[in-house]
Protein backbone atom coordinates (compact mmCIF):
# COMPACT_ATOMS: atom_id res chain seq x y z
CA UNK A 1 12.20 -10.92 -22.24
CA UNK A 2 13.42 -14.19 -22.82
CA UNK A 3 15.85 -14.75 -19.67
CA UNK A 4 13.44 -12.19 -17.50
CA UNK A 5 12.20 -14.12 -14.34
CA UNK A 6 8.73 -13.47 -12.88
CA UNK A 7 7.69 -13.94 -9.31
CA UNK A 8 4.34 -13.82 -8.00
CA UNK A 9 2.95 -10.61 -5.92
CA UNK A 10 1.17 -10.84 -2.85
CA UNK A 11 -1.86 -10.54 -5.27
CA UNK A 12 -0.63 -13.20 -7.29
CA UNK A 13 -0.66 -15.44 -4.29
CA UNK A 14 -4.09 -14.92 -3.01
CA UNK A 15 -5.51 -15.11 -6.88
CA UNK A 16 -3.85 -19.08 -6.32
CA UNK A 17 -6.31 -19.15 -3.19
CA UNK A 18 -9.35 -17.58 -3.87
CA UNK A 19 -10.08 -17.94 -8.10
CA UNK A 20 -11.35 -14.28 -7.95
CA UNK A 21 -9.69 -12.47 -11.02
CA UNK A 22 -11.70 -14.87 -13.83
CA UNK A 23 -8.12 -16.24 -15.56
CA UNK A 24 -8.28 -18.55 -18.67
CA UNK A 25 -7.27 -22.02 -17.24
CA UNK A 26 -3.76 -21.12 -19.65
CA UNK A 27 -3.33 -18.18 -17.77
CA UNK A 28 -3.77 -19.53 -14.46
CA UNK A 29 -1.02 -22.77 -15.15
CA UNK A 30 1.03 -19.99 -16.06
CA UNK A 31 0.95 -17.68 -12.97
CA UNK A 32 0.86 -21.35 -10.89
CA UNK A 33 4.19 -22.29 -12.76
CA UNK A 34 5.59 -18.71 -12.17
CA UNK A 35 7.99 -19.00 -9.37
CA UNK A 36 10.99 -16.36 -8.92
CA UNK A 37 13.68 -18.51 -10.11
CA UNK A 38 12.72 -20.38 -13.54
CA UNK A 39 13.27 -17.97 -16.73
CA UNK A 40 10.73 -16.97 -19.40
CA UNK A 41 13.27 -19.62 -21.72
CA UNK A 42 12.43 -22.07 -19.03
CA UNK A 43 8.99 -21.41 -18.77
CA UNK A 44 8.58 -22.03 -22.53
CA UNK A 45 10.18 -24.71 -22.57
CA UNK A 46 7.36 -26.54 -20.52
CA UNK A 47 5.27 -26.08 -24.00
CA UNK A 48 3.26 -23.81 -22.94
CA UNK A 49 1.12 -21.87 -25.93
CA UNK A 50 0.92 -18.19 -25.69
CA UNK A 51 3.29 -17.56 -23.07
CA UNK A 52 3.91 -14.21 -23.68
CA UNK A 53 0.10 -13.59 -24.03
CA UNK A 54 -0.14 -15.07 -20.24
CA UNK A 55 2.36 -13.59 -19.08
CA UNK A 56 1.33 -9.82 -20.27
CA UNK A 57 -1.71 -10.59 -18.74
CA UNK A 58 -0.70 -11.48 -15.55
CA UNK A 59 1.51 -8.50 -14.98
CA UNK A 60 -0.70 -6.10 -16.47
CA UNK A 61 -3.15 -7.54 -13.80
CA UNK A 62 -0.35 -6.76 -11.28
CA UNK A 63 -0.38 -10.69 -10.10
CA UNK A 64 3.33 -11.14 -11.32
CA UNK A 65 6.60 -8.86 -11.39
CA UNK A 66 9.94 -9.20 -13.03
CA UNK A 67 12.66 -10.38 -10.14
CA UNK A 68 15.33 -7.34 -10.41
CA UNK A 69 18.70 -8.64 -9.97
CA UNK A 70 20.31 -5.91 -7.57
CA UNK A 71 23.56 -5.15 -9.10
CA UNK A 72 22.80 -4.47 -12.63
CA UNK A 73 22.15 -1.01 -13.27
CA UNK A 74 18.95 0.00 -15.32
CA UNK A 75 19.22 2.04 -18.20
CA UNK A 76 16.81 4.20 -19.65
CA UNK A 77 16.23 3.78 -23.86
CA UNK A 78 17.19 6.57 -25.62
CA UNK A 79 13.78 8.67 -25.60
CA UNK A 80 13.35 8.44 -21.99
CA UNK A 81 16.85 9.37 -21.13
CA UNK A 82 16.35 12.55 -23.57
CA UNK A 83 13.12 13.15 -22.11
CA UNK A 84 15.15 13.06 -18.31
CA UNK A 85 17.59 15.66 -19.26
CA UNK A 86 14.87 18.00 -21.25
CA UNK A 87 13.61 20.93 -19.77
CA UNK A 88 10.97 20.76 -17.83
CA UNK A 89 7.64 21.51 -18.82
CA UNK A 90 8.54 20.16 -22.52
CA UNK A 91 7.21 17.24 -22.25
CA UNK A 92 3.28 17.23 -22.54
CA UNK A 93 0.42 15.78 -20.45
CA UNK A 94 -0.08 13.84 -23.48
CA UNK A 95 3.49 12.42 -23.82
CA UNK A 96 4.73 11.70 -20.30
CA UNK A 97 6.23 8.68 -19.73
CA UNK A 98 3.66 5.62 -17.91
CA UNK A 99 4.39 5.91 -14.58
CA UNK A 100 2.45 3.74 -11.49
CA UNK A 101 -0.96 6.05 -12.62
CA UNK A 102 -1.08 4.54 -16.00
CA UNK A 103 -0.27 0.91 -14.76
CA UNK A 104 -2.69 1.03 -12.55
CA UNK A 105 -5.11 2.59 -15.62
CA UNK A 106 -3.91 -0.43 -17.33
CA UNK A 107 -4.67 -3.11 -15.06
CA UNK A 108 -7.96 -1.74 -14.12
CA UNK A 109 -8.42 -1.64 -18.53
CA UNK A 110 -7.09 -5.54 -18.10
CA UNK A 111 -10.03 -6.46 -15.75
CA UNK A 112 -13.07 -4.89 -17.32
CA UNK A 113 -12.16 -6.01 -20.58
CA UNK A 114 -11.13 -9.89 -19.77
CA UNK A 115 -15.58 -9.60 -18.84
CA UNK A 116 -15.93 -8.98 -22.88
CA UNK A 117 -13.15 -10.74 -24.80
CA UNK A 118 -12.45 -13.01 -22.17
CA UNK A 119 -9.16 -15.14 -22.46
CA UNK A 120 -8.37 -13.01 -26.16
CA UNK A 121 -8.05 -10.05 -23.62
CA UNK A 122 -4.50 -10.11 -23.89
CA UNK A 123 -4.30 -10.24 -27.32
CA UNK A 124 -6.78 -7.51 -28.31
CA UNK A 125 -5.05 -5.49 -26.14
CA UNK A 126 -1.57 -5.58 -26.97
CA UNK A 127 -1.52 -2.02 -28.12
CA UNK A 128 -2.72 -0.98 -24.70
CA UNK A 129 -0.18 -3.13 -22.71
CA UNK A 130 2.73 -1.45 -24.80
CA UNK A 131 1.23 1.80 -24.37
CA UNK A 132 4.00 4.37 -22.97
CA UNK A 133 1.92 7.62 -22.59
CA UNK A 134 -1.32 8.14 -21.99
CA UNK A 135 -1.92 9.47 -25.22
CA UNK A 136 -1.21 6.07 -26.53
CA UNK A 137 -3.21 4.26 -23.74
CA UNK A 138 -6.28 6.81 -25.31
CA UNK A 139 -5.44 5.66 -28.73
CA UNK A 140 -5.25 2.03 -27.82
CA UNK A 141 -8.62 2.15 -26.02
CA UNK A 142 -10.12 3.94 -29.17
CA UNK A 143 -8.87 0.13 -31.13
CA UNK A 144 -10.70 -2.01 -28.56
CA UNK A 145 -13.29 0.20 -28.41
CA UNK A 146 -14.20 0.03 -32.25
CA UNK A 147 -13.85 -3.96 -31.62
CA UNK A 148 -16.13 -3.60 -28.64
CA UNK A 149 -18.45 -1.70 -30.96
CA UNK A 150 -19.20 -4.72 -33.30
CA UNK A 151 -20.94 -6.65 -29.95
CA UNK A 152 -22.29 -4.04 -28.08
CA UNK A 153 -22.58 -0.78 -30.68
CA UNK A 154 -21.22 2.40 -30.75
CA UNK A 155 -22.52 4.27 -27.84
CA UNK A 156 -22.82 1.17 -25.60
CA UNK A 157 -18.93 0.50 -26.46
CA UNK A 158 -17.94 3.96 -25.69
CA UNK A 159 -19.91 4.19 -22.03
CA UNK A 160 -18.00 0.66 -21.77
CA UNK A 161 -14.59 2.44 -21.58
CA UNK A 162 -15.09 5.79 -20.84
CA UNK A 163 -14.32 5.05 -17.08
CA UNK A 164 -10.62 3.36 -17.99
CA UNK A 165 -9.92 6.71 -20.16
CA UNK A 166 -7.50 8.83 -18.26
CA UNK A 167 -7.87 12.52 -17.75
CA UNK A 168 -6.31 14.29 -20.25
């Protein structure tokens, strides 16, 4: 992700604007310095602590997006280009691939829980960022939810996240 360049999205702008989306000060410097042409090398370079942290956030938040240079072709890892040329059917429910559903699942997740862990958000949820299926979105939400647990208890952690749980 190093040489990856982020631009902001139309959200991205209007979060500049209008403050509305409660970012850490950090993250908010970030998605300000964030402008289409500097890489994430260059970005770093400016010292800035926890960049990848920021940066996670802001795309899981859908205020940034990687700039996609036009003529290289995209190639799919080796489980997703196996998965392409399966049959189809054999891939479950639980194991399809993330698709525009889960990431907006994930920055919905992203929102609710930057109102309990605040600017950590990004780092107690790394598991959920990363998350390729929903299966593993499920499984990540049961981690934060036992972390939840400890402030809130049990049940009151489990009603917390039952609404960013994805039918299954």
């Amino acid at each position: 992700m190093s040489s990856q360049v982020f631009r902001k999205t139309e959200s991205g702008k209007a979060e500049i604007a209008r403050r509305q989306a409660g970012l850490s000060p950090a993250t908010r410097t970030v998605l300000i310095m964030v402008n289409g042409s500097d890489s994430v090398n260059a970005l770093a370079a400016r010292g800035l602590p926890q960049l990848q942290g920021h940066l996670e956030t802001l795309l899981a938040l859908g205020l940034i997006e990687p700039v996609v240079a036009r003529a290289a072709p995209v190639a799919l890892p080796a489980n997703d280009a196996e998965r392409a040329f399966s049959s189809p059917g054999s891939v479950s429910a639980h194991e399809a691939p993330a698709g525009p559903g889960l990431e907006a699942l994930r920055r919905q997740a992203m929102a609710h829980l930057g109102n309990h862990f605040g600017p950590d958000t990004p780092l107690v949820a790394q598991a959920l960022l990363g998350a390729r299926s929903v299966a593993e979105f499920n499984a990540a939400l049961d981690g934060i939810e036992s972390q939840l647990a400890i402030y809130l208890g049990r049940k009151q952690a489990a009603r917390e996240l039952q609404a960013l749980r994805p039918a299954t």
